[in-house]
Protein backbone atom coordinates (compact mmCIF):
# COMPACT_ATOMS: atom_id res chain seq x y z
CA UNK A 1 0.00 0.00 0.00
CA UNK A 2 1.00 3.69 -0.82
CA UNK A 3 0.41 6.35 2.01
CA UNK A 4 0.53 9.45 2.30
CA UNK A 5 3.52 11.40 3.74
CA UNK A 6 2.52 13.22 6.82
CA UNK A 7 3.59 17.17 7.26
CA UNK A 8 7.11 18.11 8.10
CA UNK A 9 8.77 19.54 10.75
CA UNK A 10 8.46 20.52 14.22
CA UNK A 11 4.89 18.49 14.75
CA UNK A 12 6.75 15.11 14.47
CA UNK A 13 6.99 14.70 18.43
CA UNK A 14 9.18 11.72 19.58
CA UNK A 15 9.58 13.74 22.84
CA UNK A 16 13.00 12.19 25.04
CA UNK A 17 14.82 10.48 22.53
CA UNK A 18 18.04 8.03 22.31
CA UNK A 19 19.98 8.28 18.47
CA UNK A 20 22.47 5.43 18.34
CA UNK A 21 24.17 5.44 15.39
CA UNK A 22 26.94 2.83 14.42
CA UNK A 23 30.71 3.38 14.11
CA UNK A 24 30.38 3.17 10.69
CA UNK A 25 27.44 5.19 9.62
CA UNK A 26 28.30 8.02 7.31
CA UNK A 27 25.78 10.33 7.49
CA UNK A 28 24.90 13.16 10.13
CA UNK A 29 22.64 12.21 13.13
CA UNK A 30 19.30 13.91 12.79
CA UNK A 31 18.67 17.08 14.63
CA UNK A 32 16.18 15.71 17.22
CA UNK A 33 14.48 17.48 20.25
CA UNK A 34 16.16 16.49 23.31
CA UNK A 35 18.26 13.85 21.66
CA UNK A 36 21.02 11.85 23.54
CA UNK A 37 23.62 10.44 20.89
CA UNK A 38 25.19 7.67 22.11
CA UNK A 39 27.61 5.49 19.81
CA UNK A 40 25.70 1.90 19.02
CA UNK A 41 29.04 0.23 20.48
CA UNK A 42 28.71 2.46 23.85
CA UNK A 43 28.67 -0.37 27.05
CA UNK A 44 25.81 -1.88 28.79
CA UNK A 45 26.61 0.42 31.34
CA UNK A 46 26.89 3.53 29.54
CA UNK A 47 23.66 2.82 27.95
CA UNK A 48 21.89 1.68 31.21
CA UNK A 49 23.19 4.79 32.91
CA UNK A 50 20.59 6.94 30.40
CA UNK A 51 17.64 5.85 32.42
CA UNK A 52 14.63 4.51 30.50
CA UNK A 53 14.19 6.06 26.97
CA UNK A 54 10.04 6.75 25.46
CA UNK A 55 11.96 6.47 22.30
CA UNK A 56 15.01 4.88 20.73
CA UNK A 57 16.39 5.63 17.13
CA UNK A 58 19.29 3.28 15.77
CA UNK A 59 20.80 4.43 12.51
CA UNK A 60 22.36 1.08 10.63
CA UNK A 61 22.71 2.38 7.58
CA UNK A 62 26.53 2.39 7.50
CA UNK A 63 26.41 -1.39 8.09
CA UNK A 64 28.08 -3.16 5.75
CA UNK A 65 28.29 -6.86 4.52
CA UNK A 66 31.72 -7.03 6.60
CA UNK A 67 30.84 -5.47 9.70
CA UNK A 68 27.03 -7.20 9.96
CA UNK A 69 28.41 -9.60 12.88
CA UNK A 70 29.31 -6.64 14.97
CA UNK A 71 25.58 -5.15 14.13
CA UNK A 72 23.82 -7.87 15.13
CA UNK A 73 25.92 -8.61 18.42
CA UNK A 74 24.83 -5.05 19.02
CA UNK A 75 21.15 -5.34 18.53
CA UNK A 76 20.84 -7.73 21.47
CA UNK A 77 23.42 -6.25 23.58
CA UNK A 78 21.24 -2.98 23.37
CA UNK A 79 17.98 -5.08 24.14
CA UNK A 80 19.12 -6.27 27.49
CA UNK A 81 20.00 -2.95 28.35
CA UNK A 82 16.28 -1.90 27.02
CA UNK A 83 14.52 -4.88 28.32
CA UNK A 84 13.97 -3.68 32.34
CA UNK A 85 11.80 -0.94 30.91
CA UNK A 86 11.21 -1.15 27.30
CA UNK A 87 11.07 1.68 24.97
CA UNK A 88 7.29 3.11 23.85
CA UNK A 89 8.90 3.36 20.36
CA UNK A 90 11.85 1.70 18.23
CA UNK A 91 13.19 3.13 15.03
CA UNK A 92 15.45 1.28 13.33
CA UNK A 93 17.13 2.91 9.87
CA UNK A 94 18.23 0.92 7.30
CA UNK A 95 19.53 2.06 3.27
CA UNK A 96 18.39 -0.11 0.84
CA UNK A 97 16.65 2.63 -1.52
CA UNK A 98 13.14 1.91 -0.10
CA UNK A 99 13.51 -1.03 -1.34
CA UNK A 100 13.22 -2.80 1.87
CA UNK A 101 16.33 -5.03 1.06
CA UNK A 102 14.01 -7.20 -1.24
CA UNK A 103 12.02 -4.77 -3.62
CA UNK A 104 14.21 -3.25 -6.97
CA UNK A 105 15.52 -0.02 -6.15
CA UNK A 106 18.00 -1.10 -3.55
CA UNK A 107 21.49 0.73 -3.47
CA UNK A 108 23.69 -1.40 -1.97
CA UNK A 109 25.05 -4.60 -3.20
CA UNK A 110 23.45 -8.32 -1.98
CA UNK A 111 25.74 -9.11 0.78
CA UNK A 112 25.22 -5.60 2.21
CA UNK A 113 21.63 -5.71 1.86
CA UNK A 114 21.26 -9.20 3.76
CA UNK A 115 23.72 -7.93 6.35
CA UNK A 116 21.16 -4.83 7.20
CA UNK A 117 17.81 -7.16 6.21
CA UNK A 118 19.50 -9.12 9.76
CA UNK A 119 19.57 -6.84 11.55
CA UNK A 120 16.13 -5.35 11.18
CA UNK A 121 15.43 -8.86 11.23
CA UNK A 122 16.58 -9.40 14.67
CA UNK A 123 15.15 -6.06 16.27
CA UNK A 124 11.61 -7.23 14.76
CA UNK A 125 12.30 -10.36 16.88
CA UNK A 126 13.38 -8.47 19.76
CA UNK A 127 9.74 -6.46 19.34
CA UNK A 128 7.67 -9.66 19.15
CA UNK A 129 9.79 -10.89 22.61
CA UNK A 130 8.64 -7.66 24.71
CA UNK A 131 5.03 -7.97 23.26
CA UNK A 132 4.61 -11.61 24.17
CA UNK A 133 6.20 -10.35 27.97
CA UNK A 134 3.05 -7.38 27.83
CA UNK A 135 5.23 -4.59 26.87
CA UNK A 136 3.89 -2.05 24.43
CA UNK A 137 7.16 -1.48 22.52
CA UNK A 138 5.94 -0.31 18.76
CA UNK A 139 8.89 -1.24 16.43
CA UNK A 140 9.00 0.24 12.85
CA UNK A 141 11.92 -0.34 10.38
CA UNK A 142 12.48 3.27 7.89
CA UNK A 143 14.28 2.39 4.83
CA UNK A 144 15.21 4.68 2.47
CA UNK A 145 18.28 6.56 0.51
CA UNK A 146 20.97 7.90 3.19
CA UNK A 147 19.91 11.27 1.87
CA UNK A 148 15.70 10.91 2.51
CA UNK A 149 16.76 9.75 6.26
CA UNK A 150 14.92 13.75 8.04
CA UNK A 151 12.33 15.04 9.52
CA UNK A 152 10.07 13.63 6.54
CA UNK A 153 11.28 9.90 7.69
CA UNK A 154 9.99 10.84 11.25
CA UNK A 155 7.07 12.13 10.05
CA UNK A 156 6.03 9.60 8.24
CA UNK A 157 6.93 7.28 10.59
CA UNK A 158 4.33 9.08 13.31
CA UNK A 159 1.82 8.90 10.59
CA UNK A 160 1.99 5.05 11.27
CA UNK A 161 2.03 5.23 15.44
CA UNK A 162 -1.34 4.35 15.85
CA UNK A 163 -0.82 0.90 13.85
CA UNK A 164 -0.10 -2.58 15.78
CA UNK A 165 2.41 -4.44 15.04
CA UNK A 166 6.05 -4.14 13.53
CA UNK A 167 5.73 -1.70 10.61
CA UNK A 168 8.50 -1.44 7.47
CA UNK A 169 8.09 2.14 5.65
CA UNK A 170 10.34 2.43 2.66
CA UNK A 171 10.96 6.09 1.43
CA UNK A 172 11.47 6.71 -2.25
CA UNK A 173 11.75 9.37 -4.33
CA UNK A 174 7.93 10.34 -4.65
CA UNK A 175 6.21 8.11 -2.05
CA UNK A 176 6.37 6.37 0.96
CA UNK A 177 5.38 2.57 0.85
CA UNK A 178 4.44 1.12 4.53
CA UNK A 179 4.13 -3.06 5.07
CA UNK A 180 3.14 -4.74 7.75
CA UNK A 181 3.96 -8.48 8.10
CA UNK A 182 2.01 -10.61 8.93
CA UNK A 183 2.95 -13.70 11.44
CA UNK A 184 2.11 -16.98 10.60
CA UNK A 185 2.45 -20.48 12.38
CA UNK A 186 4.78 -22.84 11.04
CA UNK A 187 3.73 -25.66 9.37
CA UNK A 188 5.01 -28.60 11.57
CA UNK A 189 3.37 -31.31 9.40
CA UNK A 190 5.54 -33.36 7.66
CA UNK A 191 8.54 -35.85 8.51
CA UNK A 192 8.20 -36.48 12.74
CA UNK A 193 11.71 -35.46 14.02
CA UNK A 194 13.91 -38.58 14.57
CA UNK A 195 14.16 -38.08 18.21
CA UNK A 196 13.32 -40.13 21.29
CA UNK A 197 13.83 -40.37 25.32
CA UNK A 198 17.40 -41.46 24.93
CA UNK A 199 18.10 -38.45 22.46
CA UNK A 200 20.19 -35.20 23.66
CA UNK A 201 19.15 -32.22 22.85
CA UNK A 202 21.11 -29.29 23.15
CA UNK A 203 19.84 -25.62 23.20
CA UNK A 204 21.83 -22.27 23.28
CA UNK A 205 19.92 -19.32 24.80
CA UNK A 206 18.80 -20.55 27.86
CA UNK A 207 15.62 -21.36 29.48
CA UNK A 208 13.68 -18.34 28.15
CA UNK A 209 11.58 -16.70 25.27
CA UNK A 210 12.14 -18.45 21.88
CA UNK A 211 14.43 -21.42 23.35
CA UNK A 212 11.99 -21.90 25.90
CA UNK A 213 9.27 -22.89 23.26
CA UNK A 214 11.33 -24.93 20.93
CA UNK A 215 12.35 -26.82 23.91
CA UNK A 216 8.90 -27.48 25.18
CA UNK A 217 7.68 -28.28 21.42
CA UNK A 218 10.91 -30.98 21.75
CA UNK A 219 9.35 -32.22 25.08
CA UNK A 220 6.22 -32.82 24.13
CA UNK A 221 7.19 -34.44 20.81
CA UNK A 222 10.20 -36.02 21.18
CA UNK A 223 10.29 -36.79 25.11
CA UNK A 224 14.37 -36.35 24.67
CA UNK A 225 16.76 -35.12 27.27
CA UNK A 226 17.37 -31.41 27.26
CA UNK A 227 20.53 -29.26 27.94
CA UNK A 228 19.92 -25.80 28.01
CA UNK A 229 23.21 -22.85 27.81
CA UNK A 230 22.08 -19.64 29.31
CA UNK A 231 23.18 -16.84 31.05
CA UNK A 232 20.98 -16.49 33.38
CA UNK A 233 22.38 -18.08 36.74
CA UNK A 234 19.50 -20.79 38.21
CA UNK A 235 18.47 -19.98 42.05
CA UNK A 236 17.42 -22.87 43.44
CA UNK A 237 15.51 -21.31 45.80
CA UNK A 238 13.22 -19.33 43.06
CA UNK A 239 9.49 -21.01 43.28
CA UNK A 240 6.38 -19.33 42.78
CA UNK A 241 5.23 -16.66 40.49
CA UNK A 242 7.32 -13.59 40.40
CA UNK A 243 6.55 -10.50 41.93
CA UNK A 244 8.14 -7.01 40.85
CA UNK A 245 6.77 -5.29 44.70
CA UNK A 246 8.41 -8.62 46.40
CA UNK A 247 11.49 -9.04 44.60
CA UNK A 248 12.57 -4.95 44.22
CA UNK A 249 12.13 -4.79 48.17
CA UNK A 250 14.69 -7.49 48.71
CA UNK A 251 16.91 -6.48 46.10
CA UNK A 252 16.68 -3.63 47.80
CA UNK A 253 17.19 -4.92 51.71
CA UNK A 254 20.22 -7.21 50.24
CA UNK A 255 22.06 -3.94 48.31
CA UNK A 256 21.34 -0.73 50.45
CA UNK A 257 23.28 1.18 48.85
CA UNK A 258 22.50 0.19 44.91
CA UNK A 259 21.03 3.17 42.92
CA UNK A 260 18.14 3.51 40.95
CA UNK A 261 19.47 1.95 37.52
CA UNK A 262 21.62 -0.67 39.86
CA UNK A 263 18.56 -1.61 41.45
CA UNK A 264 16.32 -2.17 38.23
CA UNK A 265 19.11 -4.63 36.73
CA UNK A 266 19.39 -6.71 39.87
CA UNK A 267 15.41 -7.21 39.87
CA UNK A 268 15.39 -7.76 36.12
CA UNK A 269 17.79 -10.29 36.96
CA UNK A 270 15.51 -11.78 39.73
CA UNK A 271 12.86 -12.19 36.92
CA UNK A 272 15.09 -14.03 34.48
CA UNK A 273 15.53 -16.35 37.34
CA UNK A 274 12.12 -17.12 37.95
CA UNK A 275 11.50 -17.30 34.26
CA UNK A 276 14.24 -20.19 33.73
CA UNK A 277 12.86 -22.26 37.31
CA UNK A 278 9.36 -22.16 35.52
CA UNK A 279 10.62 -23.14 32.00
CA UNK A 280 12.41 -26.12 33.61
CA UNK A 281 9.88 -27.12 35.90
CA UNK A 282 7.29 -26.71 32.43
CA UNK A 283 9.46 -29.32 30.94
CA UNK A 284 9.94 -31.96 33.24
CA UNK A 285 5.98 -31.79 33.29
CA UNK A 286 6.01 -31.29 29.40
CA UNK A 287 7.84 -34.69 28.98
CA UNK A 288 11.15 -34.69 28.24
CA UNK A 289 13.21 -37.51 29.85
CA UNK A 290 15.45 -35.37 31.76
CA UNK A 291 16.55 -31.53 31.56
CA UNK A 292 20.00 -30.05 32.58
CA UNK A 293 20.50 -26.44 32.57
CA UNK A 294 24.58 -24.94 32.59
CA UNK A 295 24.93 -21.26 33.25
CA UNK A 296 27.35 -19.70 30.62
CA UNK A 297 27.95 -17.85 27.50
CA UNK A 298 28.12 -20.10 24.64
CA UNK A 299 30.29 -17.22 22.86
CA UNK A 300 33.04 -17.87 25.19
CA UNK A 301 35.02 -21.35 24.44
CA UNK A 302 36.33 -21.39 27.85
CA UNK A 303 33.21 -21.22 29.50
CA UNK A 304 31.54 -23.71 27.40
CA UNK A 305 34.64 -26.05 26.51
């Protein structure tokens, strides 16, 4: 569908407003109202340190084919920074010519354009993570010539606030082209998945969100033994549903003197714990013959090793 550009100018209001723009970008951040510009490589900390932001814009369009690892490393460093208290909005810029990185038009070659089609990619799987967790994160993906990427992007990008959903806009020279995607289940018919109780399964990204389901799908099917790599460290004495009231007033009675941003990552981390002791206790129940969780970061060979 084709819509309609909305006006220019100073009636685009993003209000408080994070611009991260990668090491490589080459074009000039946007003049934004109350803008922090941070660099997309700044630390957990640094980022964490900026309080909670109603809206984040990330400018990728400097990625290229070669530095696309980096990007996407990025993306999900910069969502467990976000994830204690999600944005209201996510921008992410990409420059494929409007194209989208699959319609003609695109300006940059086909590794380059797969390298920044990832990475929007993995934000709009980021999006789908804080909506199934009740957060009301709208994500929309601006594509569009380096040059097009101003106030007109913005505004037509707050044209499309009031839709649900991840939204792609691609600028082009005379119009602006928004698609929404639609989700669809997978089609799981087919082959059955030559697994059994005395098969091991082993699953990187720990007991939560995405790896949580596949592993319960394996459960149920397969009734195989599960290994699960995480971060996330288990406390055995996590039970129960998790409560924000509970768990911030003994974060805070066990770290006195933790600030305000200190204090929201210790009880995020209190409700990754009880996330993990629920999926594991979900798939004992689920079926699987036996399930073994090891805290560690399957990037790091000496941890895993």
């Amino acid at each position: 569908m084709t819509l309609e550009t909305a006006p220019t100018g100073p009636s685009v209001e993003l209000g408080r407003t994070w611009v991260l723009c990668h090491p490589s970008a080459v074009a000039e951040v946007p003049d934004l109202p109350e803008a922090i510009v941070v660099g997309e490589d700044a630390s957990e900390a640094e980022l964490a340190a900026l309080g909670p932001a109603p809206d984040c814009v990330i400018d990728y369009r400097g990625v290229a084919a070669q530095t696309a690892a980096a990007g996407l490393l990025g993306v999900f460093r910069l969502a467990r920074v976000l994830h204690a208290t999600p944005p209201g909005r996510v921008i992410v810029a990409t420059a494929c010519g409007g194209s989208l990185g699959v319609l003609p038009g695109c300006e940059l070659g086909p590794d380059a354009r797969a390298a920044q089609g990832a990475i929007a990619g993995a934000w709009k799987a980021v999006a789908r993570e804080w909506s199934d967790a009740g957060a009301t994160t709208t994500l929309r993906v601006v594509d569009g010539p380096v040059g097009r990427w101003d106030a007109e992007a913005f505004a037509a990008v707050a044209a499309l606030g009031r839709r649900e959903g991840p939204v792609e806009v691609g600028l082009r020279a005379d119009s602006v082209a928004g698609v929404t995607p639609v989700l669809r289940g997978a089609d799981l018919a087919g082959e059955p998945l030559r697994l059994g109780p005395d098969s091991v399964c082993v699953l990187l990204g720990g007991g939560r969100g995405i790896t949580a389901r596949v592993a319960r799908l394996l459960a149920q099917r397969c009734g195989c033994k599960l290994f699960l790599i995480g971060r996330t460290e288990v406390d055995t004495d996590v039970t129960g549903v998790f409560d924000q009231r509970t768990e911030r007033a003994r974060c805070r009675a066990e770290n006195p003197d933790a600030g305000a941003a200190a204090l929201s990552r210790l009880v995020e981390g209190r409700r990754r714990q009880f996330e993990v002791a629920a999926s594991i206790a979900e798939l004992a129940s689920a079926g699987a013959s036996a399930v073994v969780y090891h805290t560690g970061d399957a990037s790091d060979p000496e941890q895993i090793g």
